[in-house]
PDB file of N, CA and C in Angstrom:
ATOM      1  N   UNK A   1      11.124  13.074  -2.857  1.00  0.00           N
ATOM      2  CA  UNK A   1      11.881  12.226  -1.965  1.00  0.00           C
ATOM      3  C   UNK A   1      11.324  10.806  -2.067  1.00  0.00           C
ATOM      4  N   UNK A   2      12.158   9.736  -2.224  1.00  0.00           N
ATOM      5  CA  UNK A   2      11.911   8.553  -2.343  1.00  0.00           C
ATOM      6  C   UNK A   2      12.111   7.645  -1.009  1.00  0.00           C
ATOM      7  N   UNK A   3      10.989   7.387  -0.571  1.00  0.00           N
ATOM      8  CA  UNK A   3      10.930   6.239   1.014  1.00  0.00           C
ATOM      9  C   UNK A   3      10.594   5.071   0.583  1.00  0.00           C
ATOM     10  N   UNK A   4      11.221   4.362   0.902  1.00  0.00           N
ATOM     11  CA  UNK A   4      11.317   2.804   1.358  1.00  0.00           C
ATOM     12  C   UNK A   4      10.769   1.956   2.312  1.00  0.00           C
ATOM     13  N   UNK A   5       9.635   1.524   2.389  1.00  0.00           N
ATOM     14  CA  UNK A   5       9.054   0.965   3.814  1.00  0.00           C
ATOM     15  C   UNK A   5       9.150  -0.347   3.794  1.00  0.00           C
ATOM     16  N   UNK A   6      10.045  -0.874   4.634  1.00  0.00           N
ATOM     17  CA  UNK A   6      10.224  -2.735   4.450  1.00  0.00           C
ATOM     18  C   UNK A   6       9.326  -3.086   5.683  1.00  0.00           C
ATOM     19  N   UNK A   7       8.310  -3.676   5.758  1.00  0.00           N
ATOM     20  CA  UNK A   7       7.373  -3.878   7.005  1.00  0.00           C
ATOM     21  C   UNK A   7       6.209  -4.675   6.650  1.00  0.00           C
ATOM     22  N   UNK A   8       5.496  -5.647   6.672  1.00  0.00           N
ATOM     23  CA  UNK A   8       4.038  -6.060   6.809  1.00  0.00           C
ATOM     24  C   UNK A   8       3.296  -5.429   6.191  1.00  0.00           C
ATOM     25  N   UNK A   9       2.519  -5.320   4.858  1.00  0.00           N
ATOM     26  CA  UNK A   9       2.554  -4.474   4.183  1.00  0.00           C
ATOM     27  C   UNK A   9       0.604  -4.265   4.674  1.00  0.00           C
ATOM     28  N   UNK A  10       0.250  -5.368   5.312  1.00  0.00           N
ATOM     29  CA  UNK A  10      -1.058  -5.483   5.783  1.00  0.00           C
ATOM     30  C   UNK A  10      -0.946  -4.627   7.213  1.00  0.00           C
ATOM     31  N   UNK A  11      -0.672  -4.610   7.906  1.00  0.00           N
ATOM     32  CA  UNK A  11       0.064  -4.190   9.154  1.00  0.00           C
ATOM     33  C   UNK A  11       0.371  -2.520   8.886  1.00  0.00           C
ATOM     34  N   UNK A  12       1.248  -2.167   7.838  1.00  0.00           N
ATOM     35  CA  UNK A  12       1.829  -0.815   7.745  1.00  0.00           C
ATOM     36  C   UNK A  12       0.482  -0.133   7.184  1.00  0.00           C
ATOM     37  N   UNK A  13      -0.731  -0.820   6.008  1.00  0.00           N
ATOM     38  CA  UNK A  13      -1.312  -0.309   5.444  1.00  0.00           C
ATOM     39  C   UNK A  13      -2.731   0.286   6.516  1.00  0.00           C
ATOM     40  N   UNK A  14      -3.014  -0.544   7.497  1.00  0.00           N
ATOM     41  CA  UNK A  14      -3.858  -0.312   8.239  1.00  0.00           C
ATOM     42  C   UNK A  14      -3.211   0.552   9.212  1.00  0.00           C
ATOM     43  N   UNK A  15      -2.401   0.955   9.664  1.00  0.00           N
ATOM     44  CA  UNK A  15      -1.962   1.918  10.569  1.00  0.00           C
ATOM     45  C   UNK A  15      -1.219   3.496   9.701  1.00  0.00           C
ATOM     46  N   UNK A  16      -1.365   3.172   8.728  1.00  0.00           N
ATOM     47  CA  UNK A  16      -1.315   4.184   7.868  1.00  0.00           C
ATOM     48  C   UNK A  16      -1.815   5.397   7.605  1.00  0.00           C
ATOM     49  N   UNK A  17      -1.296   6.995   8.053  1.00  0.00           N
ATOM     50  CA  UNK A  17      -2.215   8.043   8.029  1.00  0.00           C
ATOM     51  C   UNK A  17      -1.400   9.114   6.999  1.00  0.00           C
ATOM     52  N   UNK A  18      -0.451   8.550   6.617  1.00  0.00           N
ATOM     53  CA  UNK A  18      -0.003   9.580   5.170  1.00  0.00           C
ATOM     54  C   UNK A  18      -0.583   8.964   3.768  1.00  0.00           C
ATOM     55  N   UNK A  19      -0.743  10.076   2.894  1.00  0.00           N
ATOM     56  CA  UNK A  19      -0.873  10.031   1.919  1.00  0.00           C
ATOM     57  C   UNK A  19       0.590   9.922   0.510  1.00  0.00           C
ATOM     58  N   UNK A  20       0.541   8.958  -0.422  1.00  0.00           N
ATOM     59  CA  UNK A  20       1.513   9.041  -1.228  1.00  0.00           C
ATOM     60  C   UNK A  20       1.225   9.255  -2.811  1.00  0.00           C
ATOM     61  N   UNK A  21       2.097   9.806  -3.478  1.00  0.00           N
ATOM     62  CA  UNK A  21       1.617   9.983  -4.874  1.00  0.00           C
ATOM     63  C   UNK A  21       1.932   8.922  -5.887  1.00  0.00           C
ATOM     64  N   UNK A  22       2.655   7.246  -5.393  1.00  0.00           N
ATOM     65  CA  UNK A  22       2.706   6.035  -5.785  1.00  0.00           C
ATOM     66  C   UNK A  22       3.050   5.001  -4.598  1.00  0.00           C
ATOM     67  N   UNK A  23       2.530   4.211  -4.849  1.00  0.00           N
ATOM     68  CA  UNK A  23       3.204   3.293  -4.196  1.00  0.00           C
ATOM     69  C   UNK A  23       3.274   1.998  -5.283  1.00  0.00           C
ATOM     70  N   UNK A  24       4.401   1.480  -4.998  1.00  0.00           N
ATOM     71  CA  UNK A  24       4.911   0.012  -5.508  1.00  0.00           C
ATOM     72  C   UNK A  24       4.607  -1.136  -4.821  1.00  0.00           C
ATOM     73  N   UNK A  25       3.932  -1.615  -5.102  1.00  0.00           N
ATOM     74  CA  UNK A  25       3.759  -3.158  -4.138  1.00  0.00           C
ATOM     75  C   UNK A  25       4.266  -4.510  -5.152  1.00  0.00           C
ATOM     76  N   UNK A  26       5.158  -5.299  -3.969  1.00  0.00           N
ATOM     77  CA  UNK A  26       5.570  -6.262  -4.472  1.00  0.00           C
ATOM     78  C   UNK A  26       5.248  -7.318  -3.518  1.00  0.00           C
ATOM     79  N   UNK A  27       4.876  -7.598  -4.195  1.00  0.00           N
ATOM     80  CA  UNK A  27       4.126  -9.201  -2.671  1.00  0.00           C
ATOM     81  C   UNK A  27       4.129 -10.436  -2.985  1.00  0.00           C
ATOM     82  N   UNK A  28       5.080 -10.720  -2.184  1.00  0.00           N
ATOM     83  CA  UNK A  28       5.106 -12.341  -2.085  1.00  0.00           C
ATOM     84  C   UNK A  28       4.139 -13.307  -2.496  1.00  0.00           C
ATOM     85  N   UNK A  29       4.024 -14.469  -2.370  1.00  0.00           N
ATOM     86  CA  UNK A  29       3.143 -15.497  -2.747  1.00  0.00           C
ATOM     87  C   UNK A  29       1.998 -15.600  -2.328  1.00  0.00           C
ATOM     88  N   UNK A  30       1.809 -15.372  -0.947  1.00  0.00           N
ATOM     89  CA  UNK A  30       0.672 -15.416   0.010  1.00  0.00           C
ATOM     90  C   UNK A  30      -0.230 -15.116  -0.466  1.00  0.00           C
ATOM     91  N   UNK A  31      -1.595 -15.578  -1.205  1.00  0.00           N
ATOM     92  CA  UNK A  31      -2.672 -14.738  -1.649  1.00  0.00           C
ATOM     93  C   UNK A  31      -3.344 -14.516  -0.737  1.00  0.00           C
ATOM     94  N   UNK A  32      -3.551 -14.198   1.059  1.00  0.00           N
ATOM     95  CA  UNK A  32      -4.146 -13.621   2.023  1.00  0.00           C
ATOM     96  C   UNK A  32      -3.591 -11.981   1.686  1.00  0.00           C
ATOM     97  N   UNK A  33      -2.442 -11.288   0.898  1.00  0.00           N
ATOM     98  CA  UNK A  33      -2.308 -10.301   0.505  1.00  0.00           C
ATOM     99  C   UNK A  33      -3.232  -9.617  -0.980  1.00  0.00           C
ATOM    100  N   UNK A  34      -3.631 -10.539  -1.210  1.00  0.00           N
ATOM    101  CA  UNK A  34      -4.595 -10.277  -2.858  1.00  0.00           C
ATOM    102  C   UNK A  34      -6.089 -10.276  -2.091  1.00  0.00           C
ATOM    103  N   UNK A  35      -6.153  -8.943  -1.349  1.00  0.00           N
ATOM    104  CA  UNK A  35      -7.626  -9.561  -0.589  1.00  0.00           C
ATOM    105  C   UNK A  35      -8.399  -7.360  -1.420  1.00  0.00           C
ATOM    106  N   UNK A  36      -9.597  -7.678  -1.551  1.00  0.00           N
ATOM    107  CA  UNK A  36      -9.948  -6.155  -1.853  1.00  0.00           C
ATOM    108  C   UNK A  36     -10.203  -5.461  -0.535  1.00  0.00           C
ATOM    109  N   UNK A  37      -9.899  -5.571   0.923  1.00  0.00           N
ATOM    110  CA  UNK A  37      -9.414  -5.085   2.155  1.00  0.00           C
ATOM    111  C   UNK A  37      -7.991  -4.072   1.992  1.00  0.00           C
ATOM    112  N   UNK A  38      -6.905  -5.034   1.208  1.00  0.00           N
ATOM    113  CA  UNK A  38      -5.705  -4.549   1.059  1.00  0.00           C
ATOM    114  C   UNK A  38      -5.643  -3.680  -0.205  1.00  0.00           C
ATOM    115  N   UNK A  39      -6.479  -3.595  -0.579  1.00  0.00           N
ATOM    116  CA  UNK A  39      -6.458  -2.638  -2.302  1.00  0.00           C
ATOM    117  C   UNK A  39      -7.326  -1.707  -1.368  1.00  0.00           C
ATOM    118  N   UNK A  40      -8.117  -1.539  -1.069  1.00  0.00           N
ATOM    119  CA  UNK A  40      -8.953  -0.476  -0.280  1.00  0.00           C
ATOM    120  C   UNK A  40      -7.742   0.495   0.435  1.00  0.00           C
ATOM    121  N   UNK A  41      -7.382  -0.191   0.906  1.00  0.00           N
ATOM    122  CA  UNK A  41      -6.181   0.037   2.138  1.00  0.00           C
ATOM    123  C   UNK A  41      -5.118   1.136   1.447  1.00  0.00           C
ATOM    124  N   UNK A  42      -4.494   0.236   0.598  1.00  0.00           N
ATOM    125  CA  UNK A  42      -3.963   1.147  -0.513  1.00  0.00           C
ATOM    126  C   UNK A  42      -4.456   2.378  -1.304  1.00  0.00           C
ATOM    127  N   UNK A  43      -6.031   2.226  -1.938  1.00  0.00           N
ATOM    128  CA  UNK A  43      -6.668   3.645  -2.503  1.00  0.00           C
ATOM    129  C   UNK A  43      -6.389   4.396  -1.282  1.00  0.00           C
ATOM    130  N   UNK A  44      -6.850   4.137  -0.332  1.00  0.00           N
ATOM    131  CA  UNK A  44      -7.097   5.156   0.774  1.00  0.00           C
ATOM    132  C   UNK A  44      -5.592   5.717   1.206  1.00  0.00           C
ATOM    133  N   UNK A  45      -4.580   5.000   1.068  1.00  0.00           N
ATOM    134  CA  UNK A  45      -2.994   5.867   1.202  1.00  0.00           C
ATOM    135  C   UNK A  45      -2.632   6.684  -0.035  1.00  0.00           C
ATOM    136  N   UNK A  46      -3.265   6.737  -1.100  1.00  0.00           N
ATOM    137  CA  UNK A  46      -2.536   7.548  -2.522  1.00  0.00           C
ATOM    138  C   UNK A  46      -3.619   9.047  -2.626  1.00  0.00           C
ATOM    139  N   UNK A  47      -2.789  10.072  -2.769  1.00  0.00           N
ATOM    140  CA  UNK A  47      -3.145  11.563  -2.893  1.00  0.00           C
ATOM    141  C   UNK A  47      -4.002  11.161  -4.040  1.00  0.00           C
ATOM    142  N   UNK A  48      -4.707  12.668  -4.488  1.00  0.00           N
ATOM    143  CA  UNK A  48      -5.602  12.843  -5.757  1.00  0.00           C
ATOM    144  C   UNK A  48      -4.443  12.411  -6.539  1.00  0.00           C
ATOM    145  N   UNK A  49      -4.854  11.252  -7.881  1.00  0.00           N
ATOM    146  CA  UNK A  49      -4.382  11.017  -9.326  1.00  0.00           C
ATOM    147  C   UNK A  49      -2.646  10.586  -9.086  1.00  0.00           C
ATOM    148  N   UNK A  50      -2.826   9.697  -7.511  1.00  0.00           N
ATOM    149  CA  UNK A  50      -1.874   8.722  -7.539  1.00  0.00           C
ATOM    150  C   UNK A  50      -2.119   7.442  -7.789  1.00  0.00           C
ATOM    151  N   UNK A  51      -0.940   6.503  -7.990  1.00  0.00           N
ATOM    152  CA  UNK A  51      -1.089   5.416  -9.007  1.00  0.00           C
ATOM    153  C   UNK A  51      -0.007   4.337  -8.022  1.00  0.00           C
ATOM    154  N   UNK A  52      -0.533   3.151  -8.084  1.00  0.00           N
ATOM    155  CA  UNK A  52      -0.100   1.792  -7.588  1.00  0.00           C
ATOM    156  C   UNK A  52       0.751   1.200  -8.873  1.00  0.00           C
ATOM    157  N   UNK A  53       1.784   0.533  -8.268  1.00  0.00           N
ATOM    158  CA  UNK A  53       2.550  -0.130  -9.227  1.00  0.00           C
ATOM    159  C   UNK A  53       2.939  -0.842  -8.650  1.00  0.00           C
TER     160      UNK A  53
END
């Protein structure tokens, strides 16, 4: 099943308690989103031998 989360992606990632087997991130300009807080954030949402794109 394919979900779609349009939301604060700093915001959704810290209140975040599921696990996913990819996630896609597309992020705007802001480099306050290019922080290794928000990549942490992210490992910690992807199951075993999921992958960011």
């Amino acid at each position: 099943m394919l979900q779609s989360i349009l939301k604060d992606a700093k915001q959704f990632l810290s209140d975040n308690k599921k696990s996913y087997d990819v996630i896609i991130i597309d992020f705007p300009d802001p480099v306050e989103l290019y922080t290794t807080k928000v990549f942490k954030d992210v490992s910690k949402a992807l199951k075993k031998g999921g992958m960011i794109v």
